[in-house]
C-alpha atoms as a PDB file:
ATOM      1  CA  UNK A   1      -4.360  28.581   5.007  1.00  0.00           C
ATOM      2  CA  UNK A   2      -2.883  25.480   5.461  1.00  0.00           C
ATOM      3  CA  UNK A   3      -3.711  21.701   5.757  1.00  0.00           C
ATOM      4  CA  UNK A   4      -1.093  19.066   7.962  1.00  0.00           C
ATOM      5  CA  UNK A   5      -0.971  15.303   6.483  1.00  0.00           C
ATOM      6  CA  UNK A   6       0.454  13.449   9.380  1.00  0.00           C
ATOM      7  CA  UNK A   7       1.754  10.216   9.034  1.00  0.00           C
ATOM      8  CA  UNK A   8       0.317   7.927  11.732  1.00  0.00           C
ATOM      9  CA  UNK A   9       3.136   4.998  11.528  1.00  0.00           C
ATOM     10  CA  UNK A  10       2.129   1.413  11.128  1.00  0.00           C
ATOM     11  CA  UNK A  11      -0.022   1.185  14.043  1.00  0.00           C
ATOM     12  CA  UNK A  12       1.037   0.825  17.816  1.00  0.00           C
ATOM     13  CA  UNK A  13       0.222   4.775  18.753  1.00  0.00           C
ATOM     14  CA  UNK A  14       3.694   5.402  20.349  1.00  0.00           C
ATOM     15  CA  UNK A  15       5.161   4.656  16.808  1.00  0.00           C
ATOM     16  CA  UNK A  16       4.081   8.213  15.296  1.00  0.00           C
ATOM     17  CA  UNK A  17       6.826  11.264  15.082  1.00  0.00           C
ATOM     18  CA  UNK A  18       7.300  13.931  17.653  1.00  0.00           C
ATOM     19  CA  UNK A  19       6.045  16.207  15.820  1.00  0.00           C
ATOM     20  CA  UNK A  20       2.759  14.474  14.285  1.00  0.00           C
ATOM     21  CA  UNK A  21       1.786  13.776  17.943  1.00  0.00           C
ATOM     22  CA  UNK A  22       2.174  17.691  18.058  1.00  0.00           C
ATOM     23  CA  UNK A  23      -0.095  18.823  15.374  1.00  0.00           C
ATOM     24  CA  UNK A  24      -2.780  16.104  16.599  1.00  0.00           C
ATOM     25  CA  UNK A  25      -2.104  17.769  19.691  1.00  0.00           C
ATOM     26  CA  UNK A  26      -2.643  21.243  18.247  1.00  0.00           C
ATOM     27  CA  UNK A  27      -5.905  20.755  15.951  1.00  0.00           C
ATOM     28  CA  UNK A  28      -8.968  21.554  16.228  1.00  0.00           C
ATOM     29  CA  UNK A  29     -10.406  19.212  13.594  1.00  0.00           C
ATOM     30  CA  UNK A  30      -8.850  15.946  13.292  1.00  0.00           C
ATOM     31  CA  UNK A  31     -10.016  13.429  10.572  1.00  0.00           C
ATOM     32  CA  UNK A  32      -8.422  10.368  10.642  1.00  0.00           C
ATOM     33  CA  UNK A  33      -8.477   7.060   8.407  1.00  0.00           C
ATOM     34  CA  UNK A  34     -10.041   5.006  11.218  1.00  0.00           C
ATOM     35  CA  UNK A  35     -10.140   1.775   9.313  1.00  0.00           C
ATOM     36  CA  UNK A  36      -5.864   1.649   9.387  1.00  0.00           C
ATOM     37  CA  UNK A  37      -5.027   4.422  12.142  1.00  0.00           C
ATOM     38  CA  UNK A  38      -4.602   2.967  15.734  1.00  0.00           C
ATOM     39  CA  UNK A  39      -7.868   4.842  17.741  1.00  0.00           C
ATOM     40  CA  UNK A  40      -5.497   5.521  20.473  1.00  0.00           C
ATOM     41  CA  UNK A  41      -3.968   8.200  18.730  1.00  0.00           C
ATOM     42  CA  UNK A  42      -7.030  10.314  19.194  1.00  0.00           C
ATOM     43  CA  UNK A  43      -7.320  10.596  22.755  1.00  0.00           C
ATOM     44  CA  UNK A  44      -4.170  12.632  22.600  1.00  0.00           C
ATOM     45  CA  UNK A  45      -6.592  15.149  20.675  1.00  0.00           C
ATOM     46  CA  UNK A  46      -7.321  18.605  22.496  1.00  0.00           C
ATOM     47  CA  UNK A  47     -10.884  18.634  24.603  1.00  0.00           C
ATOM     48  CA  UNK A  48     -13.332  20.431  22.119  1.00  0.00           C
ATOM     49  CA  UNK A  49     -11.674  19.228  19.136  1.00  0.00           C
ATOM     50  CA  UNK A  50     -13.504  17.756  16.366  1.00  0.00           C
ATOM     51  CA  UNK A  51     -12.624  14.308  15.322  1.00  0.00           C
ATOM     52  CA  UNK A  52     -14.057  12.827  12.071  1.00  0.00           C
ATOM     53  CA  UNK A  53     -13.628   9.272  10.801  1.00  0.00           C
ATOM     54  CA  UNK A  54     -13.079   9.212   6.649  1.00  0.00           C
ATOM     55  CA  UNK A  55     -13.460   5.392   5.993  1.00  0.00           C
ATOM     56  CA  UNK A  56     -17.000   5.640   5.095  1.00  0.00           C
ATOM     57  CA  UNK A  57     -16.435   9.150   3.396  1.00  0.00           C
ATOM     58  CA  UNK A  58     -15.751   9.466  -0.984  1.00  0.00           C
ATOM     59  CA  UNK A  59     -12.670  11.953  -2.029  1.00  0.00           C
ATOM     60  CA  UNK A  60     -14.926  15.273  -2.565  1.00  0.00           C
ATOM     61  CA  UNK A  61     -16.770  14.750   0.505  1.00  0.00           C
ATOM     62  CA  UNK A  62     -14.082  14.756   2.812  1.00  0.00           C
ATOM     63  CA  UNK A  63     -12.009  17.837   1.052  1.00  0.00           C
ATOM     64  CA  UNK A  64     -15.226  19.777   1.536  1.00  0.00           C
ATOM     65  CA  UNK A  65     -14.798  19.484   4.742  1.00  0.00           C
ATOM     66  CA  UNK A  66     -11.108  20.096   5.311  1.00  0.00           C
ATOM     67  CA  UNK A  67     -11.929  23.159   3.318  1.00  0.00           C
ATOM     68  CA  UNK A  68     -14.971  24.151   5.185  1.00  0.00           C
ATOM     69  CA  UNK A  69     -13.179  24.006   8.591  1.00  0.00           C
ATOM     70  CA  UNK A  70      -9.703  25.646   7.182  1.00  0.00           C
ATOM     71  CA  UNK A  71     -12.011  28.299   5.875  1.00  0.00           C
ATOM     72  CA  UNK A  72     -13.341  28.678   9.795  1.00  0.00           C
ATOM     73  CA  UNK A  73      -9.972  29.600  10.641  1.00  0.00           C
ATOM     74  CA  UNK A  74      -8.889  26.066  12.518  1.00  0.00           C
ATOM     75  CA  UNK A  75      -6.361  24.115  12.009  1.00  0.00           C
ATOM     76  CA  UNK A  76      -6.597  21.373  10.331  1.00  0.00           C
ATOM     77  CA  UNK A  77      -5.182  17.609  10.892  1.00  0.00           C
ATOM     78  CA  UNK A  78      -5.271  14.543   8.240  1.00  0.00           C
ATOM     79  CA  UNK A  79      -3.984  11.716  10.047  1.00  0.00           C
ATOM     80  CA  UNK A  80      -3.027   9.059   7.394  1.00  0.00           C
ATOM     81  CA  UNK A  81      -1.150   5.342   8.139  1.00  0.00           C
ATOM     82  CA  UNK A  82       2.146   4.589   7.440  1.00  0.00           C
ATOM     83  CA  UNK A  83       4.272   7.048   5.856  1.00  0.00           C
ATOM     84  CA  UNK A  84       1.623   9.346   3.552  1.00  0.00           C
ATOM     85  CA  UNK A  85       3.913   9.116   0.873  1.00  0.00           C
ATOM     86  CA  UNK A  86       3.565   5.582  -0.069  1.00  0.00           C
ATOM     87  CA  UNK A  87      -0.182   4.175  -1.484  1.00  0.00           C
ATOM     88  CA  UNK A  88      -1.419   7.087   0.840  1.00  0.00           C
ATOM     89  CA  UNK A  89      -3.753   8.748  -1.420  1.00  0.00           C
ATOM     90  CA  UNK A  90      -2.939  11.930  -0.647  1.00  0.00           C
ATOM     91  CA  UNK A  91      -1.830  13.409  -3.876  1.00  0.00           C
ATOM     92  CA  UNK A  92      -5.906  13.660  -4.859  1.00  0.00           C
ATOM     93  CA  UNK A  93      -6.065  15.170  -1.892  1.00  0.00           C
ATOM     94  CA  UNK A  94      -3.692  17.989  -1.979  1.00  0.00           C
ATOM     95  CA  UNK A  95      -5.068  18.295  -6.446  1.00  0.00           C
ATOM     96  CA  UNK A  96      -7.842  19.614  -4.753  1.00  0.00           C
ATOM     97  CA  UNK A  97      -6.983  21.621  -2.214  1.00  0.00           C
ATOM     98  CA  UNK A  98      -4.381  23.682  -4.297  1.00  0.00           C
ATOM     99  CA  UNK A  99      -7.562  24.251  -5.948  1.00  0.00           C
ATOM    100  CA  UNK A 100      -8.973  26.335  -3.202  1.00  0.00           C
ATOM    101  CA  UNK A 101      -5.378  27.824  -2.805  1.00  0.00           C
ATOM    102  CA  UNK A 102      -4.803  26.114   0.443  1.00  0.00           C
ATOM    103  CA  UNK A 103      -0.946  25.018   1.173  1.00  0.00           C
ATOM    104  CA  UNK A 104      -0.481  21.453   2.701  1.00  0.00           C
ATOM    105  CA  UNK A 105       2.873  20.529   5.068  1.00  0.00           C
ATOM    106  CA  UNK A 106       3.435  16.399   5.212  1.00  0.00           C
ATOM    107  CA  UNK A 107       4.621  15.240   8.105  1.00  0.00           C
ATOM    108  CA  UNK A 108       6.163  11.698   7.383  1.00  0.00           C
ATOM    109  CA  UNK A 109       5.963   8.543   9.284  1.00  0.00           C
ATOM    110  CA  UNK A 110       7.000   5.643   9.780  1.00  0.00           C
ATOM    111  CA  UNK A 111       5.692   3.272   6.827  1.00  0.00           C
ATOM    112  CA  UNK A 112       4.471  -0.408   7.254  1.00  0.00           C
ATOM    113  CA  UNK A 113       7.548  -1.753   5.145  1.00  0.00           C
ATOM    114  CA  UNK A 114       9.993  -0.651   7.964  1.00  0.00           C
ATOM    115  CA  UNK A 115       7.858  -1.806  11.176  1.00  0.00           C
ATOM    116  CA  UNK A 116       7.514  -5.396   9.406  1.00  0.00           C
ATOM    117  CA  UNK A 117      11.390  -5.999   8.556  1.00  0.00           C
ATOM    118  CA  UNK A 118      12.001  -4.882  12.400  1.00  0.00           C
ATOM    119  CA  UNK A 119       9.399  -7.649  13.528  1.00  0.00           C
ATOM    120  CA  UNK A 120      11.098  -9.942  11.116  1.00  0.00           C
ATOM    121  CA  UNK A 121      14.391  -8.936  12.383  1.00  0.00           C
ATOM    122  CA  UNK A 122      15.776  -8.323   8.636  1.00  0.00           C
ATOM    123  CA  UNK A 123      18.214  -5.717   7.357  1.00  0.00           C
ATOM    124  CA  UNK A 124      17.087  -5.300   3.534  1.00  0.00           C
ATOM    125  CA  UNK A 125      20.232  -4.464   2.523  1.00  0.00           C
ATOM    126  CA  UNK A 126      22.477  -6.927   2.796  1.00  0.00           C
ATOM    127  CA  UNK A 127      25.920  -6.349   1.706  1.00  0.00           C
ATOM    128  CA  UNK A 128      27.450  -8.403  -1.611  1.00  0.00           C
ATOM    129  CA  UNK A 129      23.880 -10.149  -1.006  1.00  0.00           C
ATOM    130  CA  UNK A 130      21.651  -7.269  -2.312  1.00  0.00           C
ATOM    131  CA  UNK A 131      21.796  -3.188  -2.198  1.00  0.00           C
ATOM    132  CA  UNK A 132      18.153  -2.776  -3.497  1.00  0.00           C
ATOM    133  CA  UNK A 133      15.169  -2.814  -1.999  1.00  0.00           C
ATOM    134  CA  UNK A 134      11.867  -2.408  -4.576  1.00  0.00           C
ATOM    135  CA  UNK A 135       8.145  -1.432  -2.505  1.00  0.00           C
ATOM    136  CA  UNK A 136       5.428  -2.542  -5.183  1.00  0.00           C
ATOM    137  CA  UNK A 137       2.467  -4.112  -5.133  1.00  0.00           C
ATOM    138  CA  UNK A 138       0.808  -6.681  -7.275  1.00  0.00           C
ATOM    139  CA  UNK A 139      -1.876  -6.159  -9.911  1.00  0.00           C
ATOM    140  CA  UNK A 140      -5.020  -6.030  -8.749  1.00  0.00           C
ATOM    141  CA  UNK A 141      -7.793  -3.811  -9.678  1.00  0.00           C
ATOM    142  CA  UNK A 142      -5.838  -1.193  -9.679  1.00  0.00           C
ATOM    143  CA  UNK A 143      -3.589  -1.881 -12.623  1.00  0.00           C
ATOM    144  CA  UNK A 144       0.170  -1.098 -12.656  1.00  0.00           C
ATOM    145  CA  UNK A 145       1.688   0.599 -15.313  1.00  0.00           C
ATOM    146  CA  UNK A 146       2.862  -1.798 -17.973  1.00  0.00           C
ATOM    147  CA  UNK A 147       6.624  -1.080 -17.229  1.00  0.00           C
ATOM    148  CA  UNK A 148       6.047  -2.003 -13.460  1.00  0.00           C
ATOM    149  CA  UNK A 149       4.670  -5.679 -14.135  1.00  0.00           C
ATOM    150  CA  UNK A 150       6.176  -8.034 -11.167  1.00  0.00           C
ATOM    151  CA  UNK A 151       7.850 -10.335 -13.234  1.00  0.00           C
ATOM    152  CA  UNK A 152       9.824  -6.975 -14.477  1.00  0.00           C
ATOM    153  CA  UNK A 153      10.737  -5.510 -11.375  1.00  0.00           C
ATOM    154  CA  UNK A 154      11.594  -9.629 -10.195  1.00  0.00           C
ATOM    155  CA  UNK A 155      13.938  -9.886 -12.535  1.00  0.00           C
ATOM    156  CA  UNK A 156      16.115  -7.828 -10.430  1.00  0.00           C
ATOM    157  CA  UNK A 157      16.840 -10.298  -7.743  1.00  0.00           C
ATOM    158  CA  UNK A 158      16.646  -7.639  -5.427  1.00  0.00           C
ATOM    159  CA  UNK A 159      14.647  -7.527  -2.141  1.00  0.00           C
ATOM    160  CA  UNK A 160      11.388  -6.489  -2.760  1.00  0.00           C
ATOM    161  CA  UNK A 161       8.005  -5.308  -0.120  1.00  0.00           C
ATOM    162  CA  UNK A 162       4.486  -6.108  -1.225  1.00  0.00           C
ATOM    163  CA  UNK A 163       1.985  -4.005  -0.450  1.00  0.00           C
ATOM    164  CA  UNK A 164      -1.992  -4.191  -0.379  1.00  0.00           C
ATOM    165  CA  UNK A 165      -1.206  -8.020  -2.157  1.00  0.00           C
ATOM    166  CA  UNK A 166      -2.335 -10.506   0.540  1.00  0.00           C
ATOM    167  CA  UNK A 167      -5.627 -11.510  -1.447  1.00  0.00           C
ATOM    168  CA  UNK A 168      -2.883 -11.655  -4.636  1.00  0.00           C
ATOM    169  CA  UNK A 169      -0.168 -14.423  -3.719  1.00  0.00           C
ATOM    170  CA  UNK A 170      -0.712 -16.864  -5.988  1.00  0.00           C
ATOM    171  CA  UNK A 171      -0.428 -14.169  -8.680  1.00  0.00           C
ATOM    172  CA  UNK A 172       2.430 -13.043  -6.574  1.00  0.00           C
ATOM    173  CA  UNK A 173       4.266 -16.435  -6.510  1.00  0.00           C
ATOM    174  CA  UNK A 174       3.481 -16.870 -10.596  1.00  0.00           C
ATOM    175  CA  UNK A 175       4.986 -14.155 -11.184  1.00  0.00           C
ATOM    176  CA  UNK A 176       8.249 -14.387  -9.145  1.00  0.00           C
ATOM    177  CA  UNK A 177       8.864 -18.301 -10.011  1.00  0.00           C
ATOM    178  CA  UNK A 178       8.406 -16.574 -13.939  1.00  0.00           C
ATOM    179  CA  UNK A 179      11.480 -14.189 -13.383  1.00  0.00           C
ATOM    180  CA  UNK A 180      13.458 -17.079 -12.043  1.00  0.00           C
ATOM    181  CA  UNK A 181      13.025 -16.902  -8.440  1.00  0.00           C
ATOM    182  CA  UNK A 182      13.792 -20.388  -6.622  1.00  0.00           C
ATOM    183  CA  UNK A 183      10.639 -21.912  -4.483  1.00  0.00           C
ATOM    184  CA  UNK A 184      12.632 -21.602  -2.169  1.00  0.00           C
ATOM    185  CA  UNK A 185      13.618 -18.315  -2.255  1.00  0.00           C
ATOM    186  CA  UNK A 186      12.486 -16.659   2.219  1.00  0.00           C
ATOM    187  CA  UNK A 187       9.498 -14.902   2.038  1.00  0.00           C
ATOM    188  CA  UNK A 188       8.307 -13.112   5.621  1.00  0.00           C
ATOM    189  CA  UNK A 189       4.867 -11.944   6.384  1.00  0.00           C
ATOM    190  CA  UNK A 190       3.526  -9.640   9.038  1.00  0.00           C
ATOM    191  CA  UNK A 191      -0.026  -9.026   9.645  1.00  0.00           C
ATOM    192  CA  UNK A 192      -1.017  -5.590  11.268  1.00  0.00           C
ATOM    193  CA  UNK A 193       2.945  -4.911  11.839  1.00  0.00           C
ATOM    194  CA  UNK A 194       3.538  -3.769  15.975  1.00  0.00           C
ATOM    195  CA  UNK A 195      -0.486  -3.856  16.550  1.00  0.00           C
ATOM    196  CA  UNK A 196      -1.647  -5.842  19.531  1.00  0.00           C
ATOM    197  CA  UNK A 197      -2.687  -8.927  17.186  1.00  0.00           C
ATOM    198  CA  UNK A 198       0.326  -8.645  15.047  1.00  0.00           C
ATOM    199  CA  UNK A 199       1.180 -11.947  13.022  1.00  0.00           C
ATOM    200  CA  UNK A 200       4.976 -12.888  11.702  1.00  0.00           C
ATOM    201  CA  UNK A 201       4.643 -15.511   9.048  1.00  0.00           C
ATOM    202  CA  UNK A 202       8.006 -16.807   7.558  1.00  0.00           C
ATOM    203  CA  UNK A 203       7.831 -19.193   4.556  1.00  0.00           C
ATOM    204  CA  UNK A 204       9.035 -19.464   1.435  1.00  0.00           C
ATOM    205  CA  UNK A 205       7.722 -18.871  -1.784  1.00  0.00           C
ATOM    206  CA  UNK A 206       6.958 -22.434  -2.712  1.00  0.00           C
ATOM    207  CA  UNK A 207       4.890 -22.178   0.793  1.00  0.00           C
ATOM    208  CA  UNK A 208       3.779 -18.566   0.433  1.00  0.00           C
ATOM    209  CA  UNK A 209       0.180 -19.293  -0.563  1.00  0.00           C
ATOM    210  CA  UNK A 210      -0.696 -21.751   1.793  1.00  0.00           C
ATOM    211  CA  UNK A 211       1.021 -20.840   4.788  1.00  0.00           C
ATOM    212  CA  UNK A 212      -1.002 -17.243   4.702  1.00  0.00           C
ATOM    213  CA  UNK A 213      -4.217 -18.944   3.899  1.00  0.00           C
ATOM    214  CA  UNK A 214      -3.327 -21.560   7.374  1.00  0.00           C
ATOM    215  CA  UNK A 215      -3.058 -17.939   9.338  1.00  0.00           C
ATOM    216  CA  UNK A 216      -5.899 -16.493   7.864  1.00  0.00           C
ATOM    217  CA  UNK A 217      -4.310 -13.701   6.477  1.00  0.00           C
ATOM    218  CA  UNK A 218      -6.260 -11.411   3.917  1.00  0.00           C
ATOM    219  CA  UNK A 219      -5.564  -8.124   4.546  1.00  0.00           C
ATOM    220  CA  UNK A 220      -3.399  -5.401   6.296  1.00  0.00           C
ATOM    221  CA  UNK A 221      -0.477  -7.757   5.370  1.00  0.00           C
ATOM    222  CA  UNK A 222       3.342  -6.644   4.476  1.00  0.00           C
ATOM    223  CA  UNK A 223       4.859  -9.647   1.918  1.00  0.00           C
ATOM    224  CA  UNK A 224       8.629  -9.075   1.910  1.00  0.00           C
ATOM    225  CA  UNK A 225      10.819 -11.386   0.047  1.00  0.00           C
ATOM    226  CA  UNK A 226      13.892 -12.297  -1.099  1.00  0.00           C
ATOM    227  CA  UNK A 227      17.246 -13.509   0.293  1.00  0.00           C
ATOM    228  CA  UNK A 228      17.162 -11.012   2.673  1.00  0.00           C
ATOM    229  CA  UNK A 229      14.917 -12.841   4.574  1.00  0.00           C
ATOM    230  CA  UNK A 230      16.848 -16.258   5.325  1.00  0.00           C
ATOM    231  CA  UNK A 231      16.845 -16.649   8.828  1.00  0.00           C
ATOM    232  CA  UNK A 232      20.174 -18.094   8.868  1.00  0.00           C
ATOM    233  CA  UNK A 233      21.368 -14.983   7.056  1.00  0.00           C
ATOM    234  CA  UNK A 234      23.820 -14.088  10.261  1.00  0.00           C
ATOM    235  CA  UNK A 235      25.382 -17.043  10.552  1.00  0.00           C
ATOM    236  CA  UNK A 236      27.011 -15.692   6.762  1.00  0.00           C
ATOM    237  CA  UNK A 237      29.975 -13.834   6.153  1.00  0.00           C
ATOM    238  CA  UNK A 238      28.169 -10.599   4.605  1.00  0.00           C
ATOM    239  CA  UNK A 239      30.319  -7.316   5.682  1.00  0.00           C
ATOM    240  CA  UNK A 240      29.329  -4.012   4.845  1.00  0.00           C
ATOM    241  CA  UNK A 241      32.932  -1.885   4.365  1.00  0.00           C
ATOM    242  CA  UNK A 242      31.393   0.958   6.430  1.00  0.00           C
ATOM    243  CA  UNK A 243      33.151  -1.239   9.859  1.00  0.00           C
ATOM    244  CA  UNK A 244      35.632  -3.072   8.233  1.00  0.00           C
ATOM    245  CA  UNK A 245      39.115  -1.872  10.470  1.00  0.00           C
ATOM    246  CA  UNK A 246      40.871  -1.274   6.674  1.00  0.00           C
ATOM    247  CA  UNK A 247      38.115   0.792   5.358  1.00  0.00           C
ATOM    248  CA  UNK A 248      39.089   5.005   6.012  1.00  0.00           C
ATOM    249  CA  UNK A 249      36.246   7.067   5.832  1.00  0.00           C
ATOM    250  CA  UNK A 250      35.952  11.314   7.125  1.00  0.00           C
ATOM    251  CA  UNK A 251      35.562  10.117  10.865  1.00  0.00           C
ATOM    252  CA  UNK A 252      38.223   7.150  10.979  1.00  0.00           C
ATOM    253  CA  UNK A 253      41.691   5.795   9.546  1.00  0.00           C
ATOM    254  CA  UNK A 254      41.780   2.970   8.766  1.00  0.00           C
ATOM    255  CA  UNK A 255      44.320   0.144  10.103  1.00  0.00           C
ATOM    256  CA  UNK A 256      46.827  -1.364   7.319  1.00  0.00           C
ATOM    257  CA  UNK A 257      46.716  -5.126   6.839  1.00  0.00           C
END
């Protein structure tokens, strides 16, 4: 007995894996997180097959019936957005399940962090600039545990990827401009990341607050920030060694100066 988490991707339905279009493909029940998961995705569902929205459903209720059906004898589809594996909620999920004894196979995809640095254009890693990337979100209410604070992980200087914090930016800029971030430190912003009504904000920190209120932004944002970000960032001399002509590695030799 078996339940598949798929991984939806950040929302343009041609964005999921291979093989989570499969298992949609495959199911015969199909619940899906239809607040955040693209609709599309559910025409590619098998005639007959039962397809349940969860947004207006608690934890228990919706296990029940992912246990119910799996019970039946059908198989089984959770279609979560992103990448399950970050803020997806599906560790409750799977608490409960092992419960009943039933096994669970994740199928990843791609998360929200990666689909807004593509619209933004950004490599996070930046060589001699930063090797780090932290994905966080701000306190809200859902706490973070006390070693997590913002200012903490801030003090870093690394890039770092803000989720579920787009009603939080002034707590969000406090706390950066505490560790000793400069106002003017890039800050990019993509509403609803590679959906039809996608937004791309760039500011700065200094800006972030009021440039997202301007655009109306609330919800269903991505905040990534951090030198990373500066547009001009190409127009620098940052070289990873991976292409330098000196650098030998298993596949090439590399040329002597």
């Amino acid at each position: 007995m078996k339940l598949y988490i798929v991984g939806a991707g950040p929302g343009a339905s041609d964005l999921i894996t291979v093989r989570g279009l499969r298992h949609i493909q495959e199911a015969d029940v199909v619940l899906y997180a239809d607040s955040l998961v693209n609709e599309e995705l559910m025409n590619e569902s098998k005639q007959g097959a039962e397809v349940l929205k969860t947004a207006g459903m608690h934890l228990e209720e919706m296990v029940q019936i992912m246990k119910d059906r799996i019970f039946e004898g059908k198989k089984v589809v959770r279609v979560h957005t992103g990448d399950p594996a970050v803020y997806g909620a599906i560790m409750e999920q799977i608490a409960l399940l092992k419960k009943e004894s039933i096994e669970v196979e994740i199928v990843p995809g791609v998360s929200s962090v990666f689909a807004s640095a593509a619209a933004l254009g950004a490599e996070l890693t930046i060589p001699d600039l930063t090797q780090t990337v932290i994905l966080t979100r701000a306190e809200g209410r859902t706490p973070v545990p006390d070693r997590e604070k913002l200012k903490d992980l801030a003090m870093h200087n690394c890039t770092i990827a803000l989720f579920l914090s787009a009603t939080l930016t002034k707590k969000v800029v406090a706390e950066l401009l505490d560790a000793g971030w400069s106002p003017h430190t890039p800050v990019g912003v993509v509403y609803k990341a590679t959906w039809p009504d996608e937004i791309i904000v760039r500011s700065t920190l200094m800006q972030l607050d009021e440039d997202m209120r301007k655009n109306g932004i609330r919800k269903q944002a991505m905040i990534i920030a951090g030198w990373a970000l500066e547009e001009q960032i190409h127009e620098k001399d940052y070289r990873s060694k991976l292409y330098d002509k000196a650098f030998t590695h298993g596949y090439r030799r590399g040329v002597k100066a």
